[in-house]
Structures are given as structure tokens and as C-alpha cells.
N, C-alpha and C. Protein backbone atom coordinates (compact mmCIF):
# COMPACT_ATOMS: atom_id res chain seq x y z
N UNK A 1 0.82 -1.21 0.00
CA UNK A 1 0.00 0.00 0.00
C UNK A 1 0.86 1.26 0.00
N UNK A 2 2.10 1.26 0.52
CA UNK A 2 2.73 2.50 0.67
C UNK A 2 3.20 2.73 -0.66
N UNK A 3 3.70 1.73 -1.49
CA UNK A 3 4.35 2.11 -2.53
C UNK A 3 3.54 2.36 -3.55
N UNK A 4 2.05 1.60 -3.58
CA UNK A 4 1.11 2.14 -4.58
C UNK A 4 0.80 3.73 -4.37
N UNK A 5 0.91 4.39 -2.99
CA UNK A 5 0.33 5.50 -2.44
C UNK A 5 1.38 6.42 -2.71
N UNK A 6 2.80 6.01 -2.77
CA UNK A 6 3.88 6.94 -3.37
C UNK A 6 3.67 7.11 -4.99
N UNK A 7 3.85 6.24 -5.49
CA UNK A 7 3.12 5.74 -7.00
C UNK A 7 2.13 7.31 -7.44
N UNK A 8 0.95 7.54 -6.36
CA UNK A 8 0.38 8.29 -6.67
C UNK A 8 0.18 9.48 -6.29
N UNK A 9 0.86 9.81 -5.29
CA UNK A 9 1.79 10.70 -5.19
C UNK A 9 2.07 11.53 -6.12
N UNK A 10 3.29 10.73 -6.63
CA UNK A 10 4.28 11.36 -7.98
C UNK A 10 3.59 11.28 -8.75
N UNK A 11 2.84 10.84 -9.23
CA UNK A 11 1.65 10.88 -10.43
C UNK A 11 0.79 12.37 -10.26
N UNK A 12 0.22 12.25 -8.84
CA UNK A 12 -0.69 13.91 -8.49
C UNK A 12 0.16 14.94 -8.67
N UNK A 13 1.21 14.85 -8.34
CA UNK A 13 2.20 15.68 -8.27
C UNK A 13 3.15 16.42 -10.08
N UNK A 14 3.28 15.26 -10.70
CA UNK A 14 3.07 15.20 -11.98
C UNK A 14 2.03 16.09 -12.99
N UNK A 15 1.16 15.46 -12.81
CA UNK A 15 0.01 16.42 -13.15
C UNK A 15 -0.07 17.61 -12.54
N UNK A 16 0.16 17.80 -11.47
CA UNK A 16 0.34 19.08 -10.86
C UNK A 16 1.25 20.14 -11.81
N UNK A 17 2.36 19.67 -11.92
CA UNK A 17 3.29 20.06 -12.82
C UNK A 17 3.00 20.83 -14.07
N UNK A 18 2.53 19.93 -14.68
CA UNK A 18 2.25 19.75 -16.23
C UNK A 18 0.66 20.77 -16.36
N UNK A 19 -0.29 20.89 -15.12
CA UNK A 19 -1.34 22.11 -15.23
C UNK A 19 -0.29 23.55 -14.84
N UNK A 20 0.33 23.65 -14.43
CA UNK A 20 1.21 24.44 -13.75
C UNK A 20 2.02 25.10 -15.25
N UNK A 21 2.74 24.26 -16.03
CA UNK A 21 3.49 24.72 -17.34
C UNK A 21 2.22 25.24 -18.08
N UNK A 22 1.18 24.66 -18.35
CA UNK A 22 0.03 25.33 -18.71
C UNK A 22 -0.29 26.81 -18.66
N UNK A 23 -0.48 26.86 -17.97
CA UNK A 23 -0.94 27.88 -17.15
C UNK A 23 0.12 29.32 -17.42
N UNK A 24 1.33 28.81 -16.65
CA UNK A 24 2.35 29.87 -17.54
C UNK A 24 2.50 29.85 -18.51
N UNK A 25 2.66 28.90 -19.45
CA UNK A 25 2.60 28.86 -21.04
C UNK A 25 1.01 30.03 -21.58
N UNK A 26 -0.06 29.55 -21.29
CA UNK A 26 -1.18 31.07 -21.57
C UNK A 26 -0.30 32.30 -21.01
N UNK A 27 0.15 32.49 -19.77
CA UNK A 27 0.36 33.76 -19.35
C UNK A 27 1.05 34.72 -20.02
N UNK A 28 2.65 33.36 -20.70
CA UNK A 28 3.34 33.83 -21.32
C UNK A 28 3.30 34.24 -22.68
N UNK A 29 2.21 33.79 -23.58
CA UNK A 29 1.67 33.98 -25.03
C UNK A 29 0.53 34.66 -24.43
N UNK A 30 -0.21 35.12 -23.59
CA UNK A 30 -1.12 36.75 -23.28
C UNK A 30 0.04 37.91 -22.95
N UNK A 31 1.07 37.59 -22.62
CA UNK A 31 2.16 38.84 -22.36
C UNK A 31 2.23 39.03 -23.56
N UNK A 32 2.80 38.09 -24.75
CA UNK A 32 3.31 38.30 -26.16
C UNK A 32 1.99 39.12 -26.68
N UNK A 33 1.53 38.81 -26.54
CA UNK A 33 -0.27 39.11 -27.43
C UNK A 33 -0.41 40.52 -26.97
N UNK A 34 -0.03 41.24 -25.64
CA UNK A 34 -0.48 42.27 -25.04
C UNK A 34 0.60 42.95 -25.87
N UNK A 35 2.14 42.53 -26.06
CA UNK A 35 3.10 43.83 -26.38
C UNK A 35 2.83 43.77 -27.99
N UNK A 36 2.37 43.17 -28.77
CA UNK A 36 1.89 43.07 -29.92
C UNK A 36 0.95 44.57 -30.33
N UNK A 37 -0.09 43.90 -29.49
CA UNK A 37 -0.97 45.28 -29.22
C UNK A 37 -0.59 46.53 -28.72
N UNK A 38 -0.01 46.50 -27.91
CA UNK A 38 0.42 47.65 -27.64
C UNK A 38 1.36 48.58 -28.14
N UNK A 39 2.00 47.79 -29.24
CA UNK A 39 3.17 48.33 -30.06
C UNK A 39 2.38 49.03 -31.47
N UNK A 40 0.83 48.02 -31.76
CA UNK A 40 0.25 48.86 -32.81
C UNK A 40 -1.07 49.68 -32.72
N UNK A 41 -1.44 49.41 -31.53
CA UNK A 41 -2.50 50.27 -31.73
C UNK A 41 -2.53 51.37 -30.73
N UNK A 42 -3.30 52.82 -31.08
CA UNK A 42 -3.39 54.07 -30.34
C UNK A 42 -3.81 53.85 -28.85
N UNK A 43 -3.71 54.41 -28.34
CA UNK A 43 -3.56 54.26 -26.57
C UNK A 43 -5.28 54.28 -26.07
N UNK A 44 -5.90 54.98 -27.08
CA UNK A 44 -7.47 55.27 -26.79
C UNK A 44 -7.64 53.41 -26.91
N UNK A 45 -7.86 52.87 -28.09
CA UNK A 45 -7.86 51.48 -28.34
C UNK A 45 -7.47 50.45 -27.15
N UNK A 46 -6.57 50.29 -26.99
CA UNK A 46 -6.17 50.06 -26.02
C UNK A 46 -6.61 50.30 -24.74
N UNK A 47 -7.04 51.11 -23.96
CA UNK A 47 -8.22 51.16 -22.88
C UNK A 47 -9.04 50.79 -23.36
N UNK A 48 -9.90 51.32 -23.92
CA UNK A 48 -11.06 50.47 -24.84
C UNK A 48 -11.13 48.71 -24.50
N UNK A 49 -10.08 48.08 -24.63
CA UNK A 49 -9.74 47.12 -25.32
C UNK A 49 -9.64 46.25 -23.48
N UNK A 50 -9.01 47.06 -22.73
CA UNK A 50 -8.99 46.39 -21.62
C UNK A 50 -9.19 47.34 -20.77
N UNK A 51 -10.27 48.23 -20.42
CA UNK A 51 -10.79 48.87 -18.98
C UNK A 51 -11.69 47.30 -18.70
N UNK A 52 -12.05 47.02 -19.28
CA UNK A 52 -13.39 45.58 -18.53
C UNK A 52 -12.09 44.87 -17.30
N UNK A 53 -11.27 44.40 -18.35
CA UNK A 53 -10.11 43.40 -17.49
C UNK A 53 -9.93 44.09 -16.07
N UNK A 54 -9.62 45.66 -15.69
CA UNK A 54 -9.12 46.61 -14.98
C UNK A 54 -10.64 46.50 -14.03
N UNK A 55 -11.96 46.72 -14.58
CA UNK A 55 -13.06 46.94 -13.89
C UNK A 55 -13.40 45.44 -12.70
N UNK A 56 -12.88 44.32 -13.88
CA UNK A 56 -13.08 42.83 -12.78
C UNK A 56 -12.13 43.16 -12.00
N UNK A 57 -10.82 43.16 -12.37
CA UNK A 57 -9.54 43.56 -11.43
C UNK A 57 -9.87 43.83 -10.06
N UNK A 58 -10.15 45.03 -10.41
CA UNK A 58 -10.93 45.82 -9.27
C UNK A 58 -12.46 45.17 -8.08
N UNK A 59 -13.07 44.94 -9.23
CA UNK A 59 -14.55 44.18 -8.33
C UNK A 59 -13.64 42.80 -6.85
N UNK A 60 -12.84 42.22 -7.66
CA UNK A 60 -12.56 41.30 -7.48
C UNK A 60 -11.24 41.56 -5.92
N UNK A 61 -11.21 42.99 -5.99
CA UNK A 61 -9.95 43.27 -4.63
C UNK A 61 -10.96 43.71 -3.20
């Protein structure tokens, strides 16, 4: 039993992992995506584009 229970363990733990690279992997291609945008479009656009994100931001503190 112990070694099946280590077994799964490293398995939860594993997966743990691998949602984890996920997760930064989006964060890190929404950073790319944001300086994209921000390099071409006017600054009005851009609020426009994300006051909502800023408004949950906020609800949410």
C-alpha cells in the first residue's frame, strides 16, 4: 500500500506540474499578445480594449 500510495503521489504531483506549465505557457503567449498590441494600436484602443479586465480587477480586490 505505501508504494502504490507513493506511486500516486508522484503521479498527483506530476500532473500538478504539467497544469502548472500550462498555465504559464497562456500567461506567457497573453504577455506576447499584449506587447503586440500595444506596439500597434493608439492608446485610446487600447483602454477600450482592456478597462473591462481593470473593472473585474478591481470588483474582485
Amino acid at each position: 500500500d505505501e508504494k502504490r500510495s507513493n506511486t500516486l503521489s508522484k503521479l498527483l504531483s506530476e500532473i500538478n506540474n504539467v497544469l502548472h506549465k500550462s498555465v504559464r505557457e497562456r500567461i506567457k503567449n497573453a504577455l506576447y499578445d499584449f506587447h503586440i498590441i500595444a506596439q500597434n494600436l493608439p492608446l485610446a484602443d487600447i483602454q477600450q480594449l482592456f478597462e473591462p479586465a481593470y473593472d473585474w480587477s478591481r470588483e474582485r480586490r
